[in-house]
N, C-alpha and C. Protein backbone atom coordinates (compact mmCIF):
# COMPACT_ATOMS: atom_id res chain seq x y z
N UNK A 1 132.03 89.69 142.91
CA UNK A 1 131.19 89.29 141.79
C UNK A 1 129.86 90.03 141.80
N UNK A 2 129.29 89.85 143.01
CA UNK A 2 127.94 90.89 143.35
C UNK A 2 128.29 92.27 142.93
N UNK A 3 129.27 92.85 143.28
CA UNK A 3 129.35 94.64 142.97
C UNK A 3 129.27 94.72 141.64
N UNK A 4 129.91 93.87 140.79
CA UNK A 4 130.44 94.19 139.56
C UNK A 4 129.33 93.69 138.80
N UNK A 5 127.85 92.70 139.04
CA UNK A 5 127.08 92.70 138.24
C UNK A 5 125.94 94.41 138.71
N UNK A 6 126.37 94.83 140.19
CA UNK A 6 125.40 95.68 140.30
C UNK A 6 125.84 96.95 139.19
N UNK A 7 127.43 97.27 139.53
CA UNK A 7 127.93 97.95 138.79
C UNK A 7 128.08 98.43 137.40
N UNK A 8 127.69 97.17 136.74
CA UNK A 8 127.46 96.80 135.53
C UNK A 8 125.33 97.29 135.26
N UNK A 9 124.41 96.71 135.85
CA UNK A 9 123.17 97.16 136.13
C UNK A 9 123.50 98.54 135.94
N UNK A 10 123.89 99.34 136.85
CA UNK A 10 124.15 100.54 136.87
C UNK A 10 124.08 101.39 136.07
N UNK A 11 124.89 101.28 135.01
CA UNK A 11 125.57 102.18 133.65
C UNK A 11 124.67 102.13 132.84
N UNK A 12 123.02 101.89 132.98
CA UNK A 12 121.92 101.66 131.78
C UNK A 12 121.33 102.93 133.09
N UNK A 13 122.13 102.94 133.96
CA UNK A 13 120.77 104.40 134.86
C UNK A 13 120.71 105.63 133.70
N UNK A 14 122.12 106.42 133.39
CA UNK A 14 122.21 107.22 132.86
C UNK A 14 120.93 107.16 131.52
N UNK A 15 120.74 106.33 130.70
CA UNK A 15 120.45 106.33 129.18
C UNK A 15 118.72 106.01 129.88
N UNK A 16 118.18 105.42 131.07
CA UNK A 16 117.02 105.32 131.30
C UNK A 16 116.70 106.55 131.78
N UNK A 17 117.38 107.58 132.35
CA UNK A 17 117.03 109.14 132.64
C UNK A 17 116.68 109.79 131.31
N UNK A 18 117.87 109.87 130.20
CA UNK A 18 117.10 110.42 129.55
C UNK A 18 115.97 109.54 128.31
N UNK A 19 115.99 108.64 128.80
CA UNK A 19 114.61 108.13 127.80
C UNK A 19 113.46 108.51 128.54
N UNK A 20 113.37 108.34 130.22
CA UNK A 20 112.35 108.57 130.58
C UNK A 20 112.21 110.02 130.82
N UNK A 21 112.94 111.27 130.26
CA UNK A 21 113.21 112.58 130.89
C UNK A 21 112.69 112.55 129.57
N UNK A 22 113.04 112.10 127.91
CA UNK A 22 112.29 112.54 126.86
C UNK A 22 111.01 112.28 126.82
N UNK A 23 110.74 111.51 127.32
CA UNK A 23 109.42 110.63 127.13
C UNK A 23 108.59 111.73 128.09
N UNK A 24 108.51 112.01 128.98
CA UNK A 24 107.89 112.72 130.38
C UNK A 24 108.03 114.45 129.69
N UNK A 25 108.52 114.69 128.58
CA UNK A 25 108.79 115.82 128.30
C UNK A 25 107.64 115.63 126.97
N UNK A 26 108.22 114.80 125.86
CA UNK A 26 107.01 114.38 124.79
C UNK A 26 105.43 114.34 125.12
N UNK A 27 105.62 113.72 126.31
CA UNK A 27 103.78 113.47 126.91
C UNK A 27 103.36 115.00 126.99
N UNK A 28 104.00 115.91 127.97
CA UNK A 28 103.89 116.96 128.45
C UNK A 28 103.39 117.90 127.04
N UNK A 29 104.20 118.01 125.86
CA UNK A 29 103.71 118.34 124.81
C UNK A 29 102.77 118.14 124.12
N UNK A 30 102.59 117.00 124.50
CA UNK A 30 101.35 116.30 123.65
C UNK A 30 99.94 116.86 124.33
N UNK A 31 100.03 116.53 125.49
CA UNK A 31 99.01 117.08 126.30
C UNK A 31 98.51 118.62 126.10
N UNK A 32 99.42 119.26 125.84
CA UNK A 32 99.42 120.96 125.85
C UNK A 32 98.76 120.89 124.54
N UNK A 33 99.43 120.10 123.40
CA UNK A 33 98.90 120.48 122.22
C UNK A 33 97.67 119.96 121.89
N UNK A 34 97.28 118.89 122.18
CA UNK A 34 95.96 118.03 122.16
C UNK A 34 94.89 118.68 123.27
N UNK A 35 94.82 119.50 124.27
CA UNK A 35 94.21 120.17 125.16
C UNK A 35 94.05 121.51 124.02
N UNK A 36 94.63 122.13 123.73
CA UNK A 36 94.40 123.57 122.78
C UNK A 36 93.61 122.99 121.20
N UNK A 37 94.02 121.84 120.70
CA UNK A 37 93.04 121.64 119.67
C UNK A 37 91.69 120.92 119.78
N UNK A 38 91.40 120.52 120.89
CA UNK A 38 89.99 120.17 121.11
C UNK A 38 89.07 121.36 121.12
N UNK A 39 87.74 121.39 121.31
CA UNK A 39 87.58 122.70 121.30
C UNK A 39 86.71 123.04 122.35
N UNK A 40 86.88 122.20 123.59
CA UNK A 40 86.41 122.38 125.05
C UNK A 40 87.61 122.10 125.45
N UNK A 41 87.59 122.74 126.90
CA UNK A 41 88.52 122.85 127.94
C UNK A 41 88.24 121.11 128.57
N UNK A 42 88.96 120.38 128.55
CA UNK A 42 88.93 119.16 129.16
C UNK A 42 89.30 119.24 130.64
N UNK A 43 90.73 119.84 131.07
CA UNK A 43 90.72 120.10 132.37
C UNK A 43 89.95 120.91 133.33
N UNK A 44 89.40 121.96 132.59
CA UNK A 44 88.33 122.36 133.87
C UNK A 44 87.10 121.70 133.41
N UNK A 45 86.80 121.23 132.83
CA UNK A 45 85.48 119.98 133.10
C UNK A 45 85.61 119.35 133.60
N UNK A 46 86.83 118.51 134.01
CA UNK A 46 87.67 117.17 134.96
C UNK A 46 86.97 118.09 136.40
N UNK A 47 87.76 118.81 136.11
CA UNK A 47 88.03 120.00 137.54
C UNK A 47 86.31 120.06 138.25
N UNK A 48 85.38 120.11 137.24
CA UNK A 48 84.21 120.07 137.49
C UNK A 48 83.29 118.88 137.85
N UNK A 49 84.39 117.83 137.81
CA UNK A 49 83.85 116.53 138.01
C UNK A 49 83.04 115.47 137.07
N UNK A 50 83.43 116.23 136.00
CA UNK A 50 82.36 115.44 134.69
C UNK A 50 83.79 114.57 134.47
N UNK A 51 83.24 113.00 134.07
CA UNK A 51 83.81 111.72 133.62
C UNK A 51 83.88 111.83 132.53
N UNK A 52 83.24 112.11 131.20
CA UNK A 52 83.00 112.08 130.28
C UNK A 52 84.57 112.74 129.62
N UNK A 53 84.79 113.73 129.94
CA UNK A 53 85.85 114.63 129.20
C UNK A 53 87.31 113.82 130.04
N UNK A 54 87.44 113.05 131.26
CA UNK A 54 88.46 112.48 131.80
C UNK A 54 88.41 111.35 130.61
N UNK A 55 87.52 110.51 130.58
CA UNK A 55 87.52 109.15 129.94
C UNK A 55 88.02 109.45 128.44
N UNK A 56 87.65 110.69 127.68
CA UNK A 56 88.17 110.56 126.13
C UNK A 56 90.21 111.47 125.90
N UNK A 57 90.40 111.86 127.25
CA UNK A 57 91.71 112.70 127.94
C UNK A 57 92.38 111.59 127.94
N UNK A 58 92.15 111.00 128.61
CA UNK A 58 92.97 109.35 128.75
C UNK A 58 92.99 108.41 127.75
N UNK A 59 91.61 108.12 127.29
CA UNK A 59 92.14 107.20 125.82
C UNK A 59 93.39 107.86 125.12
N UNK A 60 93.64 108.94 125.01
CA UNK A 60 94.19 110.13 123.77
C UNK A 60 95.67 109.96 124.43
N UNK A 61 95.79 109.93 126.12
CA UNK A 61 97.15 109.69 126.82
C UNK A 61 97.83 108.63 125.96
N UNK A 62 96.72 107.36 126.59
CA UNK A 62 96.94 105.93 126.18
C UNK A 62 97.67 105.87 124.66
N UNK A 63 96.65 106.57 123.85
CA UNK A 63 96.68 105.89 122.53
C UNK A 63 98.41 106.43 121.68
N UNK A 64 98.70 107.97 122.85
CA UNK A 64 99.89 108.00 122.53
C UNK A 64 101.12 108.07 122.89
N UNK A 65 100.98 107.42 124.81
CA UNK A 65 101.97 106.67 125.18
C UNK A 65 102.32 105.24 124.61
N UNK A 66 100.94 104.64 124.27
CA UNK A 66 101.76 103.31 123.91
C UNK A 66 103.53 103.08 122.63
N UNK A 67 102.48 103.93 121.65
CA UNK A 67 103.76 104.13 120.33
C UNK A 67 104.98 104.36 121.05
N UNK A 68 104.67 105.69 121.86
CA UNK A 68 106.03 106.11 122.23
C UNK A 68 106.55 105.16 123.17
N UNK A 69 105.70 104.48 123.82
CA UNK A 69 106.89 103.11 124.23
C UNK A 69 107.37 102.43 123.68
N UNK A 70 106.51 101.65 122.50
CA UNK A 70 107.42 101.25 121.27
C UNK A 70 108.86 101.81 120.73
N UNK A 71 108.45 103.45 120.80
CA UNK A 71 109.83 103.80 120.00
C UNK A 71 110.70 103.73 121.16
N UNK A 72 110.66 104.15 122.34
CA UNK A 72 111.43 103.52 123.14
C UNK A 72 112.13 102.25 123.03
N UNK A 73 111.53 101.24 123.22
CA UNK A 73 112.22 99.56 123.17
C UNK A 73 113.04 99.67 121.42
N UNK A 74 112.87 100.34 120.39
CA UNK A 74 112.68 100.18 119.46
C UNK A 74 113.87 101.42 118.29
N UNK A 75 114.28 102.02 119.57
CA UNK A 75 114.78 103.50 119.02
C UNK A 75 116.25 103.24 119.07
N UNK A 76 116.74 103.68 118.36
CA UNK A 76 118.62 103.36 117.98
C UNK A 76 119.16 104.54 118.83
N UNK A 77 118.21 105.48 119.24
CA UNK A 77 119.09 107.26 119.87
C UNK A 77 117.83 107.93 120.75
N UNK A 78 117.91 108.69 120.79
CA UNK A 78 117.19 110.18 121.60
C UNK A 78 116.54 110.56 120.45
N UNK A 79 117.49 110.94 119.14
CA UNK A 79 116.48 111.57 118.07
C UNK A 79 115.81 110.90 117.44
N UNK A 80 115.88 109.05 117.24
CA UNK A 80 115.31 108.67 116.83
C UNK A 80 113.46 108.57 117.39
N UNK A 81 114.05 108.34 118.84
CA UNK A 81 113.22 108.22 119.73
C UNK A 81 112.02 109.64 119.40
N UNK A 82 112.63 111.00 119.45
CA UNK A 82 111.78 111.91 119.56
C UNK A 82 111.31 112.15 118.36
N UNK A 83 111.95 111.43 117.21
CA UNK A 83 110.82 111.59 115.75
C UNK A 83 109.62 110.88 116.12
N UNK A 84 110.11 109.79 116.87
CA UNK A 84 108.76 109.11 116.59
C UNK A 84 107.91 109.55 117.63
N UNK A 85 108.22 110.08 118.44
CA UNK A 85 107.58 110.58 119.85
C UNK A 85 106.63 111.56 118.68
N UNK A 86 106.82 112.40 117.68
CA UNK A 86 106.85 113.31 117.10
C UNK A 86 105.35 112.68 116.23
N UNK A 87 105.75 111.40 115.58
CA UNK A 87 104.51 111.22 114.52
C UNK A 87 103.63 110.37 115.22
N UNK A 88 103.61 110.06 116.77
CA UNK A 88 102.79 109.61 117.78
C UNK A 88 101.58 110.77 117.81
N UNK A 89 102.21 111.49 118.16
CA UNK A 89 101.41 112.73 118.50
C UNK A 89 100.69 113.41 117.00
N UNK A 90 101.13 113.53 115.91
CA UNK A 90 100.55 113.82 114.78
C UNK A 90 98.91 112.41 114.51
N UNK A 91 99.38 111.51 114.55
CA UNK A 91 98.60 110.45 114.65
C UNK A 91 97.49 110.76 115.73
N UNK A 92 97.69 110.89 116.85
CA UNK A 92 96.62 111.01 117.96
C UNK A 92 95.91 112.44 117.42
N UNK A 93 96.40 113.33 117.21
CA UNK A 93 95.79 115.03 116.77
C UNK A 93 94.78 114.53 115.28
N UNK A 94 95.77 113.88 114.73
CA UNK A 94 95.30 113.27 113.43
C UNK A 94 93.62 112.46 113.67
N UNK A 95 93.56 111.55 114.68
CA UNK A 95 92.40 110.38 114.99
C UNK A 95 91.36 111.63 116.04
N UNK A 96 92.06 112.15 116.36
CA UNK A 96 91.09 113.46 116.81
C UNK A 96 90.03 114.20 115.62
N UNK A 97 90.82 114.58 115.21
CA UNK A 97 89.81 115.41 113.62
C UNK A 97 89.22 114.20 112.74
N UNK A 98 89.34 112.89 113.17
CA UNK A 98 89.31 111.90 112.10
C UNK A 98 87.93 112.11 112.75
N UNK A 99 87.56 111.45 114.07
CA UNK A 99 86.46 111.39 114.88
C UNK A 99 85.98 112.27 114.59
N UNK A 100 85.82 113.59 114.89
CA UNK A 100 85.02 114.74 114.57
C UNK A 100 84.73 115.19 113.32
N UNK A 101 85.48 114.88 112.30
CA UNK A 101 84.64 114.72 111.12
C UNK A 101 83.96 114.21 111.05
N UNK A 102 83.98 112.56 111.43
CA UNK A 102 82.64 111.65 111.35
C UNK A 102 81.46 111.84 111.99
N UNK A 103 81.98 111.63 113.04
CA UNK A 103 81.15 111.98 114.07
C UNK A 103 80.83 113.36 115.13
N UNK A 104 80.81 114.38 114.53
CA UNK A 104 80.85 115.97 114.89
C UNK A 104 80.14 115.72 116.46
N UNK A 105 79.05 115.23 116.39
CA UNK A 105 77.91 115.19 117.97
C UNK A 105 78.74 114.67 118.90
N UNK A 106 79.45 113.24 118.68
CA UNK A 106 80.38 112.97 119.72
C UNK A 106 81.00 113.98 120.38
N UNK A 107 82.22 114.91 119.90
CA UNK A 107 82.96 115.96 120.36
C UNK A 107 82.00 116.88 121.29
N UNK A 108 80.74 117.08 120.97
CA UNK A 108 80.03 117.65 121.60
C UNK A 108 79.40 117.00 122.80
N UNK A 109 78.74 115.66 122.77
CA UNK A 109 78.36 115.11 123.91
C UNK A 109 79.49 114.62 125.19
N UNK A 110 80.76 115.27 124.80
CA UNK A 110 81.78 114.88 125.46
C UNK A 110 81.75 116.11 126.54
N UNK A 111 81.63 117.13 126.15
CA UNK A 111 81.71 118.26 126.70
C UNK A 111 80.48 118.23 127.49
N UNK A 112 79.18 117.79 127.02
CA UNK A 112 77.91 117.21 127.77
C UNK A 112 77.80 116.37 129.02
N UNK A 113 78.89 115.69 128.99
CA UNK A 113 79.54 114.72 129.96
C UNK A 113 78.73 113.30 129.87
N UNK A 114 78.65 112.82 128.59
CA UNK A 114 77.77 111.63 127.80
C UNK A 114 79.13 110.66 127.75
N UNK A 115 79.32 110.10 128.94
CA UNK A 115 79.94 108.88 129.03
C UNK A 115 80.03 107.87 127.87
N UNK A 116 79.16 107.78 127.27
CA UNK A 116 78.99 106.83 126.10
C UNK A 116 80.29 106.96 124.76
N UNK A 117 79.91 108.69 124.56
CA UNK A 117 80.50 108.85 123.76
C UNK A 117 82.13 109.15 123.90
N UNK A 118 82.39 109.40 125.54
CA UNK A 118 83.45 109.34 125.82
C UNK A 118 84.37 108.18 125.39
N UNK A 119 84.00 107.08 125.72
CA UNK A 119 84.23 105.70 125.99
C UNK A 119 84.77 105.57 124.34
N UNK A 120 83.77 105.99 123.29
CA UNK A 120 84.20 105.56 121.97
C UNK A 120 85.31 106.21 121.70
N UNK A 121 85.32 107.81 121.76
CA UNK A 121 86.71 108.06 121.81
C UNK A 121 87.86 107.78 121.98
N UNK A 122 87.95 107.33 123.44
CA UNK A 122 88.80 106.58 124.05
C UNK A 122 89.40 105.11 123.30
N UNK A 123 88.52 104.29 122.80
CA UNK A 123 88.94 103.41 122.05
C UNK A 123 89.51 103.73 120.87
N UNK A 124 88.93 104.35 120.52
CA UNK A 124 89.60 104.90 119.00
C UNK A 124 90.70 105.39 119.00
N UNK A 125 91.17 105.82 120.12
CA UNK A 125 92.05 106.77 120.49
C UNK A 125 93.43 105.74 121.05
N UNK A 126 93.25 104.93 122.02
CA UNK A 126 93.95 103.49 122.21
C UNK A 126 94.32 102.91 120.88
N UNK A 127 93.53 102.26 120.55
CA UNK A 127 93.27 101.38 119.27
C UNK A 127 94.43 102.02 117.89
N UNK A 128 94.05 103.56 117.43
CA UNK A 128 94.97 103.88 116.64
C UNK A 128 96.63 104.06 117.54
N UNK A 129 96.52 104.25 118.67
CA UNK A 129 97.81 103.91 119.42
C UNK A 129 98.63 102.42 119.15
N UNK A 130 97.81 101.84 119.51
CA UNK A 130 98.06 100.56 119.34
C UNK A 130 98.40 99.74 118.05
N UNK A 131 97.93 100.43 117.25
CA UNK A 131 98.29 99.95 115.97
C UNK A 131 99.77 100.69 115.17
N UNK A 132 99.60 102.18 115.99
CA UNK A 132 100.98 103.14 115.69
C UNK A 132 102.23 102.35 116.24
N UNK A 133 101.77 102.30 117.56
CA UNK A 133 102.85 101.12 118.45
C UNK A 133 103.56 100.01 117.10
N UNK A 134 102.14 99.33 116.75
CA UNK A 134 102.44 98.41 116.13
C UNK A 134 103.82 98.21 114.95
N UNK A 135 103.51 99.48 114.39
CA UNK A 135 103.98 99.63 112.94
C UNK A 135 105.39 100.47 112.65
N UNK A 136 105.72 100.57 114.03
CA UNK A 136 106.80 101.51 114.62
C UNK A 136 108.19 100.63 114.86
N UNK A 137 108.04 98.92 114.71
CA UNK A 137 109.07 98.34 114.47
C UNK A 137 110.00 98.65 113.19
N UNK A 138 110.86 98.39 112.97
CA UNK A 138 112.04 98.96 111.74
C UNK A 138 112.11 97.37 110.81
């Protein structure tokens, strides 16, 4: 009885490889592409020890891993999954230029290593995650 519920456990390994092999691949993109449209180098400022450019890097993670966990719990396939992996990331690039239109100095005091303005980023950056998450049910 024990083998056959482990056995049974089991057969969801395959389909959690590749959700978490798309997902770990989506981030990876996102990162590359959201690192080239900012218009400071975020990792070698990290590299340099400034907080400021880590703290608005991570809201931007956050704001677009959460969705894509949504479409995870939420996704009928792989392709469904990677559309939405897809307008996660348009959304976060999207709340990027949203911020810097408004607020142009922010983008700049980030690179300054002005914690403050990091921090707002970061929320904004969560926050429209969180609401993408949200709206990502069918």
């Amino acid at each position: 009885m024990l083998e056959a519920s482990v056995i049974e456990s089991l057969r969801g390994v395959p389909n959690f490889i590749l959700c978490f092999g798309t997902s770990i691949v989506s981030l990876l993109v996102f990162c590359v592409i959201y690192l080239r449209v900012t218009p400071f180098q975020e990792i070698a400022l990290i590299r340099e020890g400034r907080t400021a450019p880590a703290i608005s890097f991570g809201g931007a993670v956050l704001g677009y891993v959460l969705p894509v966990a949504s479409a995870i719990a939420h996704s009928a396939n792989l392709l469904d999954l990677a559309i939405w992996a897809v307008i996660a990331l348009i959304v976060q690039i999207g709340v990027f230029f949203v911020i810097r239109a408004f607020f142009s100095k922010l983008v700049d005091e980030i690179a300054e290593d002005k914690a403050g303005s990091a921090a707002f980023v970061a929320v904004i950056s969560v926050a429209a995650g969180i609401l993408n998450a949200a709206c990502m049910v069918s």
